[in-house]
C-alpha atoms as a PDB file:
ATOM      1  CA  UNK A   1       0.000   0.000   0.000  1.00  0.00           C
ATOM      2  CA  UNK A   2       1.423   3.431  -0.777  1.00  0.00           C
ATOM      3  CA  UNK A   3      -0.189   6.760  -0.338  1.00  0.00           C
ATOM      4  CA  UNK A   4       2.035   9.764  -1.792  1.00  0.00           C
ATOM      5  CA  UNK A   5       1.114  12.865  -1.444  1.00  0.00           C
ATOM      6  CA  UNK A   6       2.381  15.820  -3.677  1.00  0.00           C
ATOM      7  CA  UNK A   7       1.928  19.492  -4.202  1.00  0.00           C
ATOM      8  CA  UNK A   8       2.715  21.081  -1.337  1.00  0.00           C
ATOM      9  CA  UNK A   9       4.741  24.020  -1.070  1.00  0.00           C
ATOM     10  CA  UNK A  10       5.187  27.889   0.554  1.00  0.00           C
ATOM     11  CA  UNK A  11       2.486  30.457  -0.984  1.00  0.00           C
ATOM     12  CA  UNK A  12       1.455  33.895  -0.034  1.00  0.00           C
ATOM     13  CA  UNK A  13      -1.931  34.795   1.719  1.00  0.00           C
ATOM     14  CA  UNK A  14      -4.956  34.504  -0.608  1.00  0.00           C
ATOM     15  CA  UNK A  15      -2.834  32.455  -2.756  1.00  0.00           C
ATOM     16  CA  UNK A  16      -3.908  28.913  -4.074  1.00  0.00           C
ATOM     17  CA  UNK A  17      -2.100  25.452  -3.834  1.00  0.00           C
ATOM     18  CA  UNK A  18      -3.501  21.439  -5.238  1.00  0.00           C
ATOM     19  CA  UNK A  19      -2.694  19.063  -3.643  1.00  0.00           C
ATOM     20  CA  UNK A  20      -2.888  15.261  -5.118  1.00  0.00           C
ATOM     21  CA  UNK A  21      -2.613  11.864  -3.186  1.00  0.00           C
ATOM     22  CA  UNK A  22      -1.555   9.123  -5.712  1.00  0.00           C
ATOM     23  CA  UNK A  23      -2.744   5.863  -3.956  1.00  0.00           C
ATOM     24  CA  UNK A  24      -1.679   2.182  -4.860  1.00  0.00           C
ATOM     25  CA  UNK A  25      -2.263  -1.313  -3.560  1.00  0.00           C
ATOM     26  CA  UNK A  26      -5.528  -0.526  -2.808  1.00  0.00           C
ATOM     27  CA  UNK A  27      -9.011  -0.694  -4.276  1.00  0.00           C
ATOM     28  CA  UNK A  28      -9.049   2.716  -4.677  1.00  0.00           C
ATOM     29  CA  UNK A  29     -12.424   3.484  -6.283  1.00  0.00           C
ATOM     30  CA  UNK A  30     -14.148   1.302  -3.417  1.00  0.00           C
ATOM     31  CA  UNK A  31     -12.681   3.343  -0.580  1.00  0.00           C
ATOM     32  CA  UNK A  32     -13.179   6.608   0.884  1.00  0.00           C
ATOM     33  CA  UNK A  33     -10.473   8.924   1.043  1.00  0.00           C
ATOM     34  CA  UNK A  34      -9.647  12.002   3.603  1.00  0.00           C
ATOM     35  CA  UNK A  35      -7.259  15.005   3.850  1.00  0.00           C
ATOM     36  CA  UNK A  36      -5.469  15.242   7.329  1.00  0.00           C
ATOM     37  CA  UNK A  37      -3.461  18.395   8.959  1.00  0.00           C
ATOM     38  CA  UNK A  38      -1.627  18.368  11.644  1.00  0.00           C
ATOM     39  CA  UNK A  39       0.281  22.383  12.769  1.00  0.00           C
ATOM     40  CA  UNK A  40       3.219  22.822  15.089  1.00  0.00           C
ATOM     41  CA  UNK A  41       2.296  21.967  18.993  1.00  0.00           C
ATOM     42  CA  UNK A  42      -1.474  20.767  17.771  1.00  0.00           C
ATOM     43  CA  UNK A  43      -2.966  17.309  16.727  1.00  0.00           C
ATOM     44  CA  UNK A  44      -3.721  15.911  13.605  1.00  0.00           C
ATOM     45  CA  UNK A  45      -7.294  17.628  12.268  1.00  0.00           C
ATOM     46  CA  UNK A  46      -9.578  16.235   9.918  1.00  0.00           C
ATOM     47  CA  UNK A  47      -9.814  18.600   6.759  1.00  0.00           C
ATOM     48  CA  UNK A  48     -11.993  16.985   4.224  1.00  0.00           C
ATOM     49  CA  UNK A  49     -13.441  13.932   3.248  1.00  0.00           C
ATOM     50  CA  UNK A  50     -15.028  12.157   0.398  1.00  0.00           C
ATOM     51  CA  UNK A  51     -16.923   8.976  -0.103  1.00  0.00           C
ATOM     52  CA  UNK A  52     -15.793   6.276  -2.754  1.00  0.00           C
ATOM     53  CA  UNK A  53     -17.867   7.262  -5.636  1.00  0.00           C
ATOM     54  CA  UNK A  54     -17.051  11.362  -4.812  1.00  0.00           C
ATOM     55  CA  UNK A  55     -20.990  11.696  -4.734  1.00  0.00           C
ATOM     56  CA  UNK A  56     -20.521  12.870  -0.802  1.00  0.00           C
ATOM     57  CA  UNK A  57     -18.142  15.108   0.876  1.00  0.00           C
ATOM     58  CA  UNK A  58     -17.074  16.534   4.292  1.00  0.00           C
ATOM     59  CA  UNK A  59     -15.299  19.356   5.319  1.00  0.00           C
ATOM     60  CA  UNK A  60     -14.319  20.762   8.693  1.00  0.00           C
ATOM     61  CA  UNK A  61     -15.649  24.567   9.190  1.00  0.00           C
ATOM     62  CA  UNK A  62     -12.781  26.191   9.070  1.00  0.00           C
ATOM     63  CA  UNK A  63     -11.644  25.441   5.385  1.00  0.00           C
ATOM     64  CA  UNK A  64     -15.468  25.728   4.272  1.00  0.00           C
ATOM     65  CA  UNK A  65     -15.900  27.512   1.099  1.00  0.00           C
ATOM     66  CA  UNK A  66     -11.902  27.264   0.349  1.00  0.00           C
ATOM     67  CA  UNK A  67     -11.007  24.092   0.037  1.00  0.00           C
ATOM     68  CA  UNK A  68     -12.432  21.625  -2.333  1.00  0.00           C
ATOM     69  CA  UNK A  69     -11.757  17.772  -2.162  1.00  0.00           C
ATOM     70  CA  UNK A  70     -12.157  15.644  -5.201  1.00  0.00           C
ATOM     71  CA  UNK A  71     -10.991  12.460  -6.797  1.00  0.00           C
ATOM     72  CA  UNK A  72     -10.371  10.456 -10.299  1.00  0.00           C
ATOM     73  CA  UNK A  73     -10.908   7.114  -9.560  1.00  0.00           C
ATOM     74  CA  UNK A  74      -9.173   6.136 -13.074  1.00  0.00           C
ATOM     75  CA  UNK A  75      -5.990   7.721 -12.151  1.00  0.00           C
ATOM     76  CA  UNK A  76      -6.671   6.323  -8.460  1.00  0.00           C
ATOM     77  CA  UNK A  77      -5.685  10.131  -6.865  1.00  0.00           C
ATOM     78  CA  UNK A  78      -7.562  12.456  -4.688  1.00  0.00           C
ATOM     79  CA  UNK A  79      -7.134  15.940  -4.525  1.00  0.00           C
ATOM     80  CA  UNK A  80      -7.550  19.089  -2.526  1.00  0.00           C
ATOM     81  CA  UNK A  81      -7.618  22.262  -4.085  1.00  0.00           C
ATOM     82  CA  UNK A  82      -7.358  25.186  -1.469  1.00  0.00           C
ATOM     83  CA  UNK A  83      -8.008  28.512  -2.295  1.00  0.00           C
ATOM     84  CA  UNK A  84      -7.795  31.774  -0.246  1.00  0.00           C
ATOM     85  CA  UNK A  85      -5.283  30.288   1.829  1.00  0.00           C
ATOM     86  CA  UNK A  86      -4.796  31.851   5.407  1.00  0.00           C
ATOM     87  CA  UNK A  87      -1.647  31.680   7.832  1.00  0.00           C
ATOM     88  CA  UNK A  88      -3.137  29.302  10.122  1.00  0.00           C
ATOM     89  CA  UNK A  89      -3.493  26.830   7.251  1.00  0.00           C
ATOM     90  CA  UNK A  90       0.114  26.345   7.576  1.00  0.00           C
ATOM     91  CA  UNK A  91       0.414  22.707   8.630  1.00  0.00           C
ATOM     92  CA  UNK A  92       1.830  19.545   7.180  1.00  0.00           C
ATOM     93  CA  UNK A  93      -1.091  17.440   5.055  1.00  0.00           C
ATOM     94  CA  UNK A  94      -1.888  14.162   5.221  1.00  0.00           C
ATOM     95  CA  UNK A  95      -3.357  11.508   2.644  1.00  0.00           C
ATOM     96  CA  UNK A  96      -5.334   9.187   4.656  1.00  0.00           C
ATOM     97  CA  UNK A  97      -7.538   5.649   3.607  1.00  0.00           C
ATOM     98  CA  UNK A  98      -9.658   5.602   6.806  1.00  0.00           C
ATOM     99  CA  UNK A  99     -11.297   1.918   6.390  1.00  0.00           C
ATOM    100  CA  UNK A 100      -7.414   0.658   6.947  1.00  0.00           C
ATOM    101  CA  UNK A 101      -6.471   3.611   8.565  1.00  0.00           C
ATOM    102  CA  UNK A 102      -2.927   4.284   6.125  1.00  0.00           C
ATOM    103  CA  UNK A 103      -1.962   7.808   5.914  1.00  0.00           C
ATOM    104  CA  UNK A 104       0.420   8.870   3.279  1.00  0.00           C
ATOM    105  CA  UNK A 105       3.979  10.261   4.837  1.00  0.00           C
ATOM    106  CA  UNK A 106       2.559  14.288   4.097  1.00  0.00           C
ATOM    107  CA  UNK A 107       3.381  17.422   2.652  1.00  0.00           C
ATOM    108  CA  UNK A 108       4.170  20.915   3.716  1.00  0.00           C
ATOM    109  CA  UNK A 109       2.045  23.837   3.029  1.00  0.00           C
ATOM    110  CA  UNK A 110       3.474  26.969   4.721  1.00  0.00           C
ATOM    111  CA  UNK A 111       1.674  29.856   3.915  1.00  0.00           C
ATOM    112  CA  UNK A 112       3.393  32.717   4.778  1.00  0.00           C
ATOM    113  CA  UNK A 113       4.361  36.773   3.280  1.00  0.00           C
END
């Protein structure tokens, strides 16, 4: 099982960053998938989430409106786009299949003037 986890990087207040979690080993199109952050000093916050088919998604109410979650179950990768990125979205982000509980190893998003 891998979960790898790409597009992170350091962007400027109101700025815009994708992320994308290429998965493998799993059936990827029968799982549900979730975005994970976890900031300096704090624990490990649920961001978004979306159901196998993408018909269904989650997202905690601070990122509401910003951030959008999506997948492509051909190219077995999930996404989250976030948009008017804030300061105190600076965290690392996780990948995470939650029926076997495997989290990717992350990716820095430091957003920062």
């Amino acid at each position: 099982v891998q979960l790898v986890e790409s597009g992170g990087g350091l962007v400027q207040p109101g700025g815009s960053l994708r992320l994308s979690c290429a998965a493998s080993g799993i059936p990827f199109s029968s799982y549900d998938m979730s975005w994970h952050r976890q900031s300096p000093g704090k624990g490990r916050e649920l961001v978004a989430h979306i159901t196998s088919a993408g018909g269904s998604t989650v997202y905690t109410d601070s990122v509401k409106g910003r951030f959008t979650i999506s997948r492509d179950n051909a190219k077995n990768t999930v996404y989250l786009q976030m948009n008017s990125l804030k300061p105190e979205d600076t965290a690392v982000y996780y990948c995470r299949a939650p029926v076997i509980n495997y989290w990717g190893q992350g990716t820095q998003v430091t957003v920062s003037s």
